[in-house]
N, C-alpha and C. Protein backbone atom coordinates (compact mmCIF):
# COMPACT_ATOMS: atom_id res chain seq x y z
N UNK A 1 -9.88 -0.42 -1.04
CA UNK A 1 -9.98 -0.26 -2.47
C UNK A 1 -11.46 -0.31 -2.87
N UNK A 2 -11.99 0.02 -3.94
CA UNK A 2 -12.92 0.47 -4.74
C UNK A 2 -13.12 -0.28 -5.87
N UNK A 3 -14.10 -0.18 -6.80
CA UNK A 3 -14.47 -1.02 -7.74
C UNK A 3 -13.51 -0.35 -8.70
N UNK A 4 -13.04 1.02 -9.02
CA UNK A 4 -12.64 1.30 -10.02
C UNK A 4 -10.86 1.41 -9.70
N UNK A 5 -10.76 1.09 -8.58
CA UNK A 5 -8.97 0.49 -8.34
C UNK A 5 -9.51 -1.01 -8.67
N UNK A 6 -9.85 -1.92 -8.35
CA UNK A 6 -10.12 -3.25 -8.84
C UNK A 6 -9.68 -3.21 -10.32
N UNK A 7 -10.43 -2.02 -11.26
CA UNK A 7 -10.61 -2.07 -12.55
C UNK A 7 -9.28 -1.60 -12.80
N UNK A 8 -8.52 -0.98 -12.52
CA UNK A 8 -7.36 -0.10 -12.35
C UNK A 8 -6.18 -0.91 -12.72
N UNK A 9 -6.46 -2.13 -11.50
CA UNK A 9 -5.37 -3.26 -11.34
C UNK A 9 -5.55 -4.13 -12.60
N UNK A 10 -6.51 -4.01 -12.90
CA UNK A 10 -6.59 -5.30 -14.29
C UNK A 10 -6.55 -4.82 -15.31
N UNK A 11 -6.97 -3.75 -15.68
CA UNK A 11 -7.24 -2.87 -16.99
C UNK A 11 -6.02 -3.13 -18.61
N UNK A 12 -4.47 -3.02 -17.80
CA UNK A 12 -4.06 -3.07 -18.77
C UNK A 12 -3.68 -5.07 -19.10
N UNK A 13 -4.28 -5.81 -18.14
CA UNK A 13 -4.17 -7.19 -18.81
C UNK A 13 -4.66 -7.98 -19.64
N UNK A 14 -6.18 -7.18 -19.86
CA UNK A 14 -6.94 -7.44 -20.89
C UNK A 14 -7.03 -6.66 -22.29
N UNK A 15 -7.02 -7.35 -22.98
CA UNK A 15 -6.37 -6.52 -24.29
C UNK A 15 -7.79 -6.56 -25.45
N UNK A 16 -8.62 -7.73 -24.86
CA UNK A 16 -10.35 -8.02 -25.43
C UNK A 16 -11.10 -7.74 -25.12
N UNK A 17 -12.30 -7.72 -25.34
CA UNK A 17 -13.77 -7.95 -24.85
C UNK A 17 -13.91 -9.37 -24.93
N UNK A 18 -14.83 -9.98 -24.30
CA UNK A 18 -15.46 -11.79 -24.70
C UNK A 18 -14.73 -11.97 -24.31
N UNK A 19 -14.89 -13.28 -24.73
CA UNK A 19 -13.90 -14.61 -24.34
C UNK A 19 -14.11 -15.70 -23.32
N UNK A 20 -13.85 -16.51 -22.82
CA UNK A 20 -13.54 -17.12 -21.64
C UNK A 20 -12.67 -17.09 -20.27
N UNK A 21 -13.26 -16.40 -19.01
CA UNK A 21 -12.27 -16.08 -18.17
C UNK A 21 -12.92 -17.04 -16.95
N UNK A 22 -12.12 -16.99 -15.50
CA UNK A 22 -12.63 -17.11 -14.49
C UNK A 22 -11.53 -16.57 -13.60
N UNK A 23 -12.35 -16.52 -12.32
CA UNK A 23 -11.86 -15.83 -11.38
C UNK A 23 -11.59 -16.82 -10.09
N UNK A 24 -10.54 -17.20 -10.20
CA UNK A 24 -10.26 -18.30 -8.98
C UNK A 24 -10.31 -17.72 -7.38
N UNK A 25 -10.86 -18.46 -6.69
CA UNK A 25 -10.54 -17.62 -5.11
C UNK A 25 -11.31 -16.60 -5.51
N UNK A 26 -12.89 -16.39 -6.10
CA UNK A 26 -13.05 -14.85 -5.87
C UNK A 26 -13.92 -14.73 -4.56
N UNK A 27 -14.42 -14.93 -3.92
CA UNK A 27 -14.69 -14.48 -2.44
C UNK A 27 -15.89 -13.98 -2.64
N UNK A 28 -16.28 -12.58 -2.02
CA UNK A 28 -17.59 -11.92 -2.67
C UNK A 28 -17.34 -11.09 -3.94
N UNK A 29 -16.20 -11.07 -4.71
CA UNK A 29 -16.41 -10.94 -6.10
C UNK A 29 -15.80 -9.50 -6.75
N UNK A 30 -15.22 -8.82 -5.78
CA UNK A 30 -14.27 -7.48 -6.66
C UNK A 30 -14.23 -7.20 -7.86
N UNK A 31 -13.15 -8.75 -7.53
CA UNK A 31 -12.42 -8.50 -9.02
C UNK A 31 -13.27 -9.33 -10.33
N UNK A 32 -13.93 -10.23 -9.76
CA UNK A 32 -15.39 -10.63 -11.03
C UNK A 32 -15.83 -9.17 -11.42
N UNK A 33 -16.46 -8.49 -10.65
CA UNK A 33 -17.18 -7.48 -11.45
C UNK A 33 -16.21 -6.69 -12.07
N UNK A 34 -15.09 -6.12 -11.47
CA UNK A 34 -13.94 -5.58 -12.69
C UNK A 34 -13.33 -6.60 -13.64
N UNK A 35 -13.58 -7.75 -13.34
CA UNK A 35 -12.99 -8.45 -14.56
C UNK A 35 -14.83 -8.53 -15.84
N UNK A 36 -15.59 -7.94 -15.13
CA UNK A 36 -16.82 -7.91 -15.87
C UNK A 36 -16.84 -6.89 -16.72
N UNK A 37 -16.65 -5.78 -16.23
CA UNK A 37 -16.45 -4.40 -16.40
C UNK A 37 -15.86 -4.11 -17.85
N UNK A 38 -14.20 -5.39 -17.47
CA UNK A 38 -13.08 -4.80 -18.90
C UNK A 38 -13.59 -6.00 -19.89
N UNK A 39 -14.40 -7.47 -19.90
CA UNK A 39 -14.42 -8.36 -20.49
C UNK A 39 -16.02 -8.00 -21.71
N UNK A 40 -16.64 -7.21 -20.77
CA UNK A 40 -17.87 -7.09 -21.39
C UNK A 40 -19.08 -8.02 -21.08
N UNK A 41 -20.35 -7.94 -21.69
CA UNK A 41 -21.24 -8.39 -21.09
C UNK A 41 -21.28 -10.35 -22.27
N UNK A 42 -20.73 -9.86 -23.58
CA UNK A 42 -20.67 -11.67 -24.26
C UNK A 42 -19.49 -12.30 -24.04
N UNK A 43 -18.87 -12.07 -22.21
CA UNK A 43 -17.79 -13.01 -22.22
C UNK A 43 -18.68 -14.15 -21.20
N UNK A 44 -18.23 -15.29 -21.22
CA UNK A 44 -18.46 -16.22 -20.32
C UNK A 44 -17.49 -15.88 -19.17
N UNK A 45 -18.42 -15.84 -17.90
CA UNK A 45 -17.12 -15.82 -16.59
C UNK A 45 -17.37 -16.92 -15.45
N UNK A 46 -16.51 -17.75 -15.24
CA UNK A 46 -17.18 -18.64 -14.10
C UNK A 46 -16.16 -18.35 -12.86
N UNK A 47 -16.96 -17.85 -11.72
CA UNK A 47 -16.64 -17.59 -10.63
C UNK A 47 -16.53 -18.63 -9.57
N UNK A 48 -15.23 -18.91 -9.02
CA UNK A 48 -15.35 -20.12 -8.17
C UNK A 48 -14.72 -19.49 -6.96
N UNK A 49 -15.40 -20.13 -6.00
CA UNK A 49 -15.04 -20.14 -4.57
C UNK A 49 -15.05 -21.23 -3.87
N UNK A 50 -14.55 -21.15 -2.28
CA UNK A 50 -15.04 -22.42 -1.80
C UNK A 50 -16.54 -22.11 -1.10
N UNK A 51 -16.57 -20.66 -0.77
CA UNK A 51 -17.36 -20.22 0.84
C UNK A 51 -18.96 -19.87 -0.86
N UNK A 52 -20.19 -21.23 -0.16
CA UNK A 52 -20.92 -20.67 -0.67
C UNK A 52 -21.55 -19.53 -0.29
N UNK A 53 -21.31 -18.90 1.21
CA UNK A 53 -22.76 -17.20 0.74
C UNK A 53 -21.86 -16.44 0.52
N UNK A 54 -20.35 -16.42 0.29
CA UNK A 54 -19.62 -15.16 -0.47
C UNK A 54 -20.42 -15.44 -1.76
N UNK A 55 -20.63 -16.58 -2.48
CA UNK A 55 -20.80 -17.00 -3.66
C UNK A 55 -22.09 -16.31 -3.73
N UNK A 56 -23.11 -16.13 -3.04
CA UNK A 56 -24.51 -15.81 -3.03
C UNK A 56 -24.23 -14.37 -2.55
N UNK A 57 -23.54 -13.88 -1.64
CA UNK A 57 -22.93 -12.48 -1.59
C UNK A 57 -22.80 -11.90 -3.50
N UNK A 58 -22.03 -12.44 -3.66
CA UNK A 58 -21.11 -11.84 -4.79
C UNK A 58 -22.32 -11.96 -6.13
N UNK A 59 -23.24 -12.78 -6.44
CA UNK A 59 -24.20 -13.29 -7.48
C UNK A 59 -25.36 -12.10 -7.14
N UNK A 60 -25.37 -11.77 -5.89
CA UNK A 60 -26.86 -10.55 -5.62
C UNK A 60 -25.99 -9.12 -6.07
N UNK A 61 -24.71 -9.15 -5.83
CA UNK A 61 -23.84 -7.68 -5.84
C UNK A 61 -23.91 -7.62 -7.83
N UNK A 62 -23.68 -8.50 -8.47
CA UNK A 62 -23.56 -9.28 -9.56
C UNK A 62 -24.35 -8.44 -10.84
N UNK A 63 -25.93 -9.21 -10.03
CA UNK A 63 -26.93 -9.07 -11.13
C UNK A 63 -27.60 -7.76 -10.94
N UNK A 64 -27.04 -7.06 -9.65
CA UNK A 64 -27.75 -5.47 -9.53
C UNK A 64 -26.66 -5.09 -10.53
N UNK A 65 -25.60 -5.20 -10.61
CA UNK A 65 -24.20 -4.08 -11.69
C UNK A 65 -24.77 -4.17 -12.80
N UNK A 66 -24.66 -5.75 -13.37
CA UNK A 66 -24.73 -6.27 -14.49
C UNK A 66 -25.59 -7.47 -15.20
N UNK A 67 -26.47 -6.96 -14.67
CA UNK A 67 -27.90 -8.29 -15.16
C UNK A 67 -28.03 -9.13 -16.22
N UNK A 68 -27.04 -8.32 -17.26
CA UNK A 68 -26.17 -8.80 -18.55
C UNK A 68 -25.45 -9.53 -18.99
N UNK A 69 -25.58 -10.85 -18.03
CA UNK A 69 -24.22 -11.12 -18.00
C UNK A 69 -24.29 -12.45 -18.22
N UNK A 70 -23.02 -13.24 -18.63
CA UNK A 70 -23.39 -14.69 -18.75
C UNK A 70 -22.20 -15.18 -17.37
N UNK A 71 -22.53 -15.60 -15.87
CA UNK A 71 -21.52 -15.91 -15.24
C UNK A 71 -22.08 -16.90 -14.52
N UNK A 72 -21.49 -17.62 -14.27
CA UNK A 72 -21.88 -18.68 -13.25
C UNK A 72 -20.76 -19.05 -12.27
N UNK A 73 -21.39 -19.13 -10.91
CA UNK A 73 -20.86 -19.23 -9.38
C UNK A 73 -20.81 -20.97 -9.04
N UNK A 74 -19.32 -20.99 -9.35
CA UNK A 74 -18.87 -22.54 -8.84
C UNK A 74 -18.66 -22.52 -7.29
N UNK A 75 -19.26 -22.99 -6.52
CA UNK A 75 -18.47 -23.78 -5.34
C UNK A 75 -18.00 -24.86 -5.17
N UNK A 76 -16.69 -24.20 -5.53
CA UNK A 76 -15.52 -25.40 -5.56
C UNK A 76 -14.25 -24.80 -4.96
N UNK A 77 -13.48 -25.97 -5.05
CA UNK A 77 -12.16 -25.75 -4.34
C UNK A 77 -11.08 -25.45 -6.22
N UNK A 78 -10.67 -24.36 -6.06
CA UNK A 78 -10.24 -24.32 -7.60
C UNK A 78 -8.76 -24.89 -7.58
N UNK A 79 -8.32 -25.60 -6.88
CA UNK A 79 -7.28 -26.47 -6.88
C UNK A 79 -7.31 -27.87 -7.26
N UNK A 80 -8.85 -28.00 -7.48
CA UNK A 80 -8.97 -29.27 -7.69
C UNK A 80 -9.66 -29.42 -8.88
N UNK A 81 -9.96 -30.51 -9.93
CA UNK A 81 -10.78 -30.88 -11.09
C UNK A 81 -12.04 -29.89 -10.84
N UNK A 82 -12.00 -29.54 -12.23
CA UNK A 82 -13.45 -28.07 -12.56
C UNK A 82 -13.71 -28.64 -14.19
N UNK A 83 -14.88 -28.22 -13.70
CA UNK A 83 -15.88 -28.63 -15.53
C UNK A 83 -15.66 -27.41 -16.00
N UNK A 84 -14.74 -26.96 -16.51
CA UNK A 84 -14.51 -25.71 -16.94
C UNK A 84 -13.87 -26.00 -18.59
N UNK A 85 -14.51 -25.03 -19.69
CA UNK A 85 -13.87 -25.09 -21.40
C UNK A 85 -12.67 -24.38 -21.12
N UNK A 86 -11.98 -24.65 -21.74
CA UNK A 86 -10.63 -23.94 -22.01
C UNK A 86 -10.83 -22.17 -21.97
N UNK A 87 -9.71 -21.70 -21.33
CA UNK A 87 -10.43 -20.45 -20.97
C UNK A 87 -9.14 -19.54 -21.35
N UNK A 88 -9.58 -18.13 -21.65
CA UNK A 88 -9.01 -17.28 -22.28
C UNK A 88 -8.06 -16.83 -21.13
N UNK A 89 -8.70 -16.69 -19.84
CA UNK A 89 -7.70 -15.91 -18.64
C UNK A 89 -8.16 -16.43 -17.49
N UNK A 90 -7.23 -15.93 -16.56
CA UNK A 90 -7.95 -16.41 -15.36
C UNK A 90 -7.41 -15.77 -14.12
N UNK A 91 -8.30 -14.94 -13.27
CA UNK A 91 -7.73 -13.75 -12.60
C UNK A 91 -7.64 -14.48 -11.23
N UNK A 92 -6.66 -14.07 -10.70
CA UNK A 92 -6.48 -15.22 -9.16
C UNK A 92 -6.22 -13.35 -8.11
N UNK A 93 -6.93 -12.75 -7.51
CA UNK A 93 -6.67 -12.00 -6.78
C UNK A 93 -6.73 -12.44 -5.55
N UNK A 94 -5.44 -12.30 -4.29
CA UNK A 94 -5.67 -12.24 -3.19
C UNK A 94 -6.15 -14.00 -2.67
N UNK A 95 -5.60 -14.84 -3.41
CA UNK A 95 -5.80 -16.07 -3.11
C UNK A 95 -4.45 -17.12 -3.41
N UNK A 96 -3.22 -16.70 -3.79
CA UNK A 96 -2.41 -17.46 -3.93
C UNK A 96 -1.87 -17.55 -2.78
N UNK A 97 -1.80 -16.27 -1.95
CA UNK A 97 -1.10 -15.89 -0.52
C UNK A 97 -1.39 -17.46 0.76
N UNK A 98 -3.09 -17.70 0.10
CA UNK A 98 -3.13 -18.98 1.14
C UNK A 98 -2.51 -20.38 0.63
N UNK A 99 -1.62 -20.45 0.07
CA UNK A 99 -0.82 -21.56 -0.36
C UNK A 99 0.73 -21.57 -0.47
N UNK A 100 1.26 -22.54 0.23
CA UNK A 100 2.47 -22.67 0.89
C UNK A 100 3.03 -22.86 -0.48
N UNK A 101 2.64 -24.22 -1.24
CA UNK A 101 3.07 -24.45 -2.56
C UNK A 101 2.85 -23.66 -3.57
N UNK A 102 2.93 -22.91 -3.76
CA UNK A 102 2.03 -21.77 -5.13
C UNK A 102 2.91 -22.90 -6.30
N UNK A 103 4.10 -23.19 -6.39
CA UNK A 103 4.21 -23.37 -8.07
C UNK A 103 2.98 -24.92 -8.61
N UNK A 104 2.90 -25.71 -7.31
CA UNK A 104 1.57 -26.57 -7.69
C UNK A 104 0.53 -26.09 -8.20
N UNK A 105 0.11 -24.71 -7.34
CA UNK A 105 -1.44 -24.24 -7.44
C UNK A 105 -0.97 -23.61 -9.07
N UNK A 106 -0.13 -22.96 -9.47
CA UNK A 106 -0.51 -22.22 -10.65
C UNK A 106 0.03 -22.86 -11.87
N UNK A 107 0.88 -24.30 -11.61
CA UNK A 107 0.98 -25.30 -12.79
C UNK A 107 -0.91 -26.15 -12.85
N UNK A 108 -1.31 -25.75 -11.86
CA UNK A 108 -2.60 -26.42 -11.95
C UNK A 108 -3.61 -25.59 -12.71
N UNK A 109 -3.47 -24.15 -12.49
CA UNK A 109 -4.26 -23.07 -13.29
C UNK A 109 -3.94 -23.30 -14.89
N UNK A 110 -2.53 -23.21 -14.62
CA UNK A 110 -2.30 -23.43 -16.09
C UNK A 110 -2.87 -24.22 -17.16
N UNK A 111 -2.99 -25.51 -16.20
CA UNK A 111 -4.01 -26.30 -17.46
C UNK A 111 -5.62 -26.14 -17.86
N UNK A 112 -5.96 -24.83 -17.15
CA UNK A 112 -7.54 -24.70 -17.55
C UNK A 112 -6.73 -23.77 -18.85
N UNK A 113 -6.12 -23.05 -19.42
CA UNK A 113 -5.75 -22.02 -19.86
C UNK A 113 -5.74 -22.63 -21.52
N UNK A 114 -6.42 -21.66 -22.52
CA UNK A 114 -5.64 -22.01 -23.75
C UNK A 114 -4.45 -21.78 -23.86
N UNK A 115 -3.61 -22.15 -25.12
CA UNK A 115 -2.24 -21.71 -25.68
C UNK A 115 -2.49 -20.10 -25.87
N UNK A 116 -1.64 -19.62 -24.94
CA UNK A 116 -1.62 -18.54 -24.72
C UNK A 116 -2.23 -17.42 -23.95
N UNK A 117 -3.14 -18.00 -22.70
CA UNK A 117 -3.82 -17.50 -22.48
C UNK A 117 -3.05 -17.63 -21.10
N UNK A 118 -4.01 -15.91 -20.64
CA UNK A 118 -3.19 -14.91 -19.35
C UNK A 118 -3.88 -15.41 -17.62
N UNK A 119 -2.94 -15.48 -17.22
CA UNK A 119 -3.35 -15.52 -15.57
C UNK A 119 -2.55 -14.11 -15.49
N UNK A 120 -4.02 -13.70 -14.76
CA UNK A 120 -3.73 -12.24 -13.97
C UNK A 120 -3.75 -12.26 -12.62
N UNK A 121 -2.62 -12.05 -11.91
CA UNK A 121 -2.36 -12.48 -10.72
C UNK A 121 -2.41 -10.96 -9.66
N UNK A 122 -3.10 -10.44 -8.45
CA UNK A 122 -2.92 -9.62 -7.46
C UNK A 122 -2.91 -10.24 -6.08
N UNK A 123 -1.96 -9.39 -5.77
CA UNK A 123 -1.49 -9.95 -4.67
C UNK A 123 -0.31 -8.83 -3.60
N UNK A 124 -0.59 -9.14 -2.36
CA UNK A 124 0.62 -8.23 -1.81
C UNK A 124 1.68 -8.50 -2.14
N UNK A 125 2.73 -6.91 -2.31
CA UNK A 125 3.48 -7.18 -3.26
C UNK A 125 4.92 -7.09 -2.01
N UNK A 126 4.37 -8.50 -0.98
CA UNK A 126 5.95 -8.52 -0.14
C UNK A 126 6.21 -9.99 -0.02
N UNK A 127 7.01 -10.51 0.67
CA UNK A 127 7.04 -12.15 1.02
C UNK A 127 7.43 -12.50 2.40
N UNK A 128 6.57 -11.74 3.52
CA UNK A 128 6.47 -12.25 4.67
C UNK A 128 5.24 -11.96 5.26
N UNK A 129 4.61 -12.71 5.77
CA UNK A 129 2.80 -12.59 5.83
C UNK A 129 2.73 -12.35 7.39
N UNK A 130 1.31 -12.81 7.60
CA UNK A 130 0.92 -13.12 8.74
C UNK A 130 -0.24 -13.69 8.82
N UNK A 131 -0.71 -13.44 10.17
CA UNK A 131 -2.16 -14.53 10.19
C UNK A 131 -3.24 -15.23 8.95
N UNK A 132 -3.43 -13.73 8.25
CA UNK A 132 -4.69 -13.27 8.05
C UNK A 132 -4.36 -13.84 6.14
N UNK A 133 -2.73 -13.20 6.08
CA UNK A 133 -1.63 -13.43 4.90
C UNK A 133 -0.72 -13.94 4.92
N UNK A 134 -0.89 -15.93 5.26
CA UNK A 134 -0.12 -16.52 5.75
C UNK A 134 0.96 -16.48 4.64
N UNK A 135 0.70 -16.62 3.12
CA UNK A 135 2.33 -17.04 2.19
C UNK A 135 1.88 -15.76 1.13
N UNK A 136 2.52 -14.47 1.56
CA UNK A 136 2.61 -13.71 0.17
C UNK A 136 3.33 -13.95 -1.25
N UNK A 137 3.27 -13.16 -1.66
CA UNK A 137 4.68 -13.29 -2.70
C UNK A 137 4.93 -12.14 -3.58
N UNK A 138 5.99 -11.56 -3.61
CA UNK A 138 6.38 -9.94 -3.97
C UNK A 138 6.26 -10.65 -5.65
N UNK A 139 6.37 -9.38 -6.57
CA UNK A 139 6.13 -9.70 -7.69
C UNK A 139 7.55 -9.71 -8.21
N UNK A 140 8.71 -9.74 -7.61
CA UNK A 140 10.03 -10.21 -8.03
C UNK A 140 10.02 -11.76 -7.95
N UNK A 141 9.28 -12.17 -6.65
CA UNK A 141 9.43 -13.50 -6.73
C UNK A 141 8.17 -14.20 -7.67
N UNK A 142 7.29 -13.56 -8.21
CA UNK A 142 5.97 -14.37 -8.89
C UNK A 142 6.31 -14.43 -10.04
N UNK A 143 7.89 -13.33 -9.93
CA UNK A 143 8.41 -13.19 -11.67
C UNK A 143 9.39 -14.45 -12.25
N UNK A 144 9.84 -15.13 -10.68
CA UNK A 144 11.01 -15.99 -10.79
C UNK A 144 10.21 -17.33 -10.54
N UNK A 145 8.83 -17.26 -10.15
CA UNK A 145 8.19 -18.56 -9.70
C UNK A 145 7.93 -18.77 -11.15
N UNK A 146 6.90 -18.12 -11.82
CA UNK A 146 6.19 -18.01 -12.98
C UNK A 146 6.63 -19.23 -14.31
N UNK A 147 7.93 -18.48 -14.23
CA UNK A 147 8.71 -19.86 -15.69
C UNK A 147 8.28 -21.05 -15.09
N UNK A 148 8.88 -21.49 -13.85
CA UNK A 148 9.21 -22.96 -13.02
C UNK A 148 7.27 -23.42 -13.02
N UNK A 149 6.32 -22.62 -13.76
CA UNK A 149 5.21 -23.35 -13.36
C UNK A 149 4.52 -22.78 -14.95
N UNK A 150 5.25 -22.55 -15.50
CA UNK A 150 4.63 -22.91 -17.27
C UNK A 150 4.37 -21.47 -17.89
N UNK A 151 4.56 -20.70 -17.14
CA UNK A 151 4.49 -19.39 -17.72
C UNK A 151 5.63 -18.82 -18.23
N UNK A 152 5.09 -17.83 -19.13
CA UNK A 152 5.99 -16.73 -19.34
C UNK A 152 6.18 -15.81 -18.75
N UNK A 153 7.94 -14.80 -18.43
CA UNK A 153 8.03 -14.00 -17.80
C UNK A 153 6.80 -13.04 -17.33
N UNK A 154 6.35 -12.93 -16.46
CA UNK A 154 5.25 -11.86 -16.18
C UNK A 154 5.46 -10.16 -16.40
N UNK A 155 4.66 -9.61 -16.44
CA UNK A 155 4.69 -8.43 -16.46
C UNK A 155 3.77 -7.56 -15.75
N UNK A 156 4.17 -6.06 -14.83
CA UNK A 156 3.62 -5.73 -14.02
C UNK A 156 2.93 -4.83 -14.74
N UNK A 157 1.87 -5.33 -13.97
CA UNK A 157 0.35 -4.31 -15.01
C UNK A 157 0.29 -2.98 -14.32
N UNK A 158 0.24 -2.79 -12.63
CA UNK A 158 -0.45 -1.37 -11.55
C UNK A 158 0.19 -2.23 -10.17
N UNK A 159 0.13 -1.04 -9.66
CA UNK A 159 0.25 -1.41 -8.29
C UNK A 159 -0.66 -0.46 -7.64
N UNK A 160 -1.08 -0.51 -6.63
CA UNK A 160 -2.22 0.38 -5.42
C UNK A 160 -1.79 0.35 -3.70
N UNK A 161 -1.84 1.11 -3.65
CA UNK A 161 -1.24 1.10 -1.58
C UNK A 161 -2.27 0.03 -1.02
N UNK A 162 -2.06 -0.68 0.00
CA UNK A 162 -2.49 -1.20 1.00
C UNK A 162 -1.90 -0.89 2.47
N UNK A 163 -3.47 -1.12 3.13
CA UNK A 163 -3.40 -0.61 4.53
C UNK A 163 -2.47 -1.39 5.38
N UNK A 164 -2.37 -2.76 5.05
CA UNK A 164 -2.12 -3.59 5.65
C UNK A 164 -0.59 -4.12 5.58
N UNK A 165 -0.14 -4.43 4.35
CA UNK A 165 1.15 -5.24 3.61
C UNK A 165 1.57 -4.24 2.58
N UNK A 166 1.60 -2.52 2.66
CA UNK A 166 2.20 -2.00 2.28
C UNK A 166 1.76 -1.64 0.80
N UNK A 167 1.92 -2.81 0.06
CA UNK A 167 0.71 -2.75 -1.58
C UNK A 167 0.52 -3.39 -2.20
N UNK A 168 -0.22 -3.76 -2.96
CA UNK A 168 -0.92 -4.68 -4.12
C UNK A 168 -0.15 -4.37 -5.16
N UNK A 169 -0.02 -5.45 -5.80
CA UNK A 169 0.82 -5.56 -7.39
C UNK A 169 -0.62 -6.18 -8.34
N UNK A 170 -0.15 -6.36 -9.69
CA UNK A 170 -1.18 -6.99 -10.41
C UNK A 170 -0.09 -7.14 -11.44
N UNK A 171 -0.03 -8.18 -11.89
CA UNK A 171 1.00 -9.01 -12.66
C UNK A 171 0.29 -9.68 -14.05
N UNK A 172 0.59 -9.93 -15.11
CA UNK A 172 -0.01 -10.93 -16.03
C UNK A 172 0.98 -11.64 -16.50
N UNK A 173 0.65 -13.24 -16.64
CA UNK A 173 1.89 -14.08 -17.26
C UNK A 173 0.88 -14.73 -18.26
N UNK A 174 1.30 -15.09 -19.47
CA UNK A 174 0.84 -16.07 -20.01
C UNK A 174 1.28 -17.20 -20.50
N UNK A 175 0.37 -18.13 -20.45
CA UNK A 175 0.74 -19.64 -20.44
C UNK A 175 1.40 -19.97 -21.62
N UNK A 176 2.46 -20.53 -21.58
CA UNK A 176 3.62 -20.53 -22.30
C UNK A 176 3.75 -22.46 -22.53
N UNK A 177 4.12 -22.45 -24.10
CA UNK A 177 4.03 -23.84 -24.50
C UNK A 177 4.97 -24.52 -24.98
């Protein structure tokens, strides 16, 4: 995939410019810069990872796109306590797959989230992994996980082929009160 399938997959979850987002699990940063792309240059974005030179990867790829920008690169574990303001969205691509428990990890997202605010979720869209994709989850089941962890029914934004697990989904639920 490409920067403008990245943008593809998210496009219809954002409905603003600005705001407050972050990008959990972003790695060297895809979906930051397409979540840059649809948010605009006066949103706040804080990018967290665990691996700092993806983090330094993704901050040089960053400021050549968008020099414009207000984002800052957490290295952290985003499962755990973050100095983070209440945030408008929060895009989790390609990082729920490494967690056995997902309804922990995304009752935990939930509480960075305002009332009402969207987790945009991508992810392969099957539920048997392997090495590399130890715990997928098809978007039938992220639809049935979703309530049981504070969300509202989700809704499927795009899907895109993959080489690997067949294809990517991109889902949005929002946090439900």
């Amino acid at each position: 995939m490409n920067h403008q399938d990245h943008v593809k997959l998210l496009r219809s979850g954002i409905s603003s410019r600005g705001g407050a987002w972050a990008d959990f699990g972003s790695g060297s940063g895809a979906f930051t810069l397409a979540l840059r792309e649809l948010v605009g240059a006066d949103a706040e974005i804080y990018s967290i990872d665990k691996d700092g030179s993806a983090l330094r990867e993704q901050e040089r790829a960053f400021y050549q796109r968008f020099a414009d920008s207000r984002v800052q690169f957490i290295c952290a574990d985003f499962t755990r306590p973050l100095p983070l303001s209440p945030l408008d969205g929060i895009v989790m691509a390609s990082a729920l797959h490494f967690f056995k428990d997902k309804e922990t990890v995304l009752r935990h997202a939930r509480e960075f989230l305002k009332p009402q605010g969207d987790l945009l979720l991508v992810e392969y869209n099957v539920d048997s992994g392997n090495l590399w994709v130890p715990h997928p989850l098809s978007f039938d089941t992220f639809r049935a996980l979703a309530p049981r962890a504070g969300f509202a029914e989700p809704r499927l934004l795009a899907t895109a082929p993959s080489r690997f697990l067949r294809e990517f989904y991109a889902a949005a639920a929002e946090r439900a009160d």
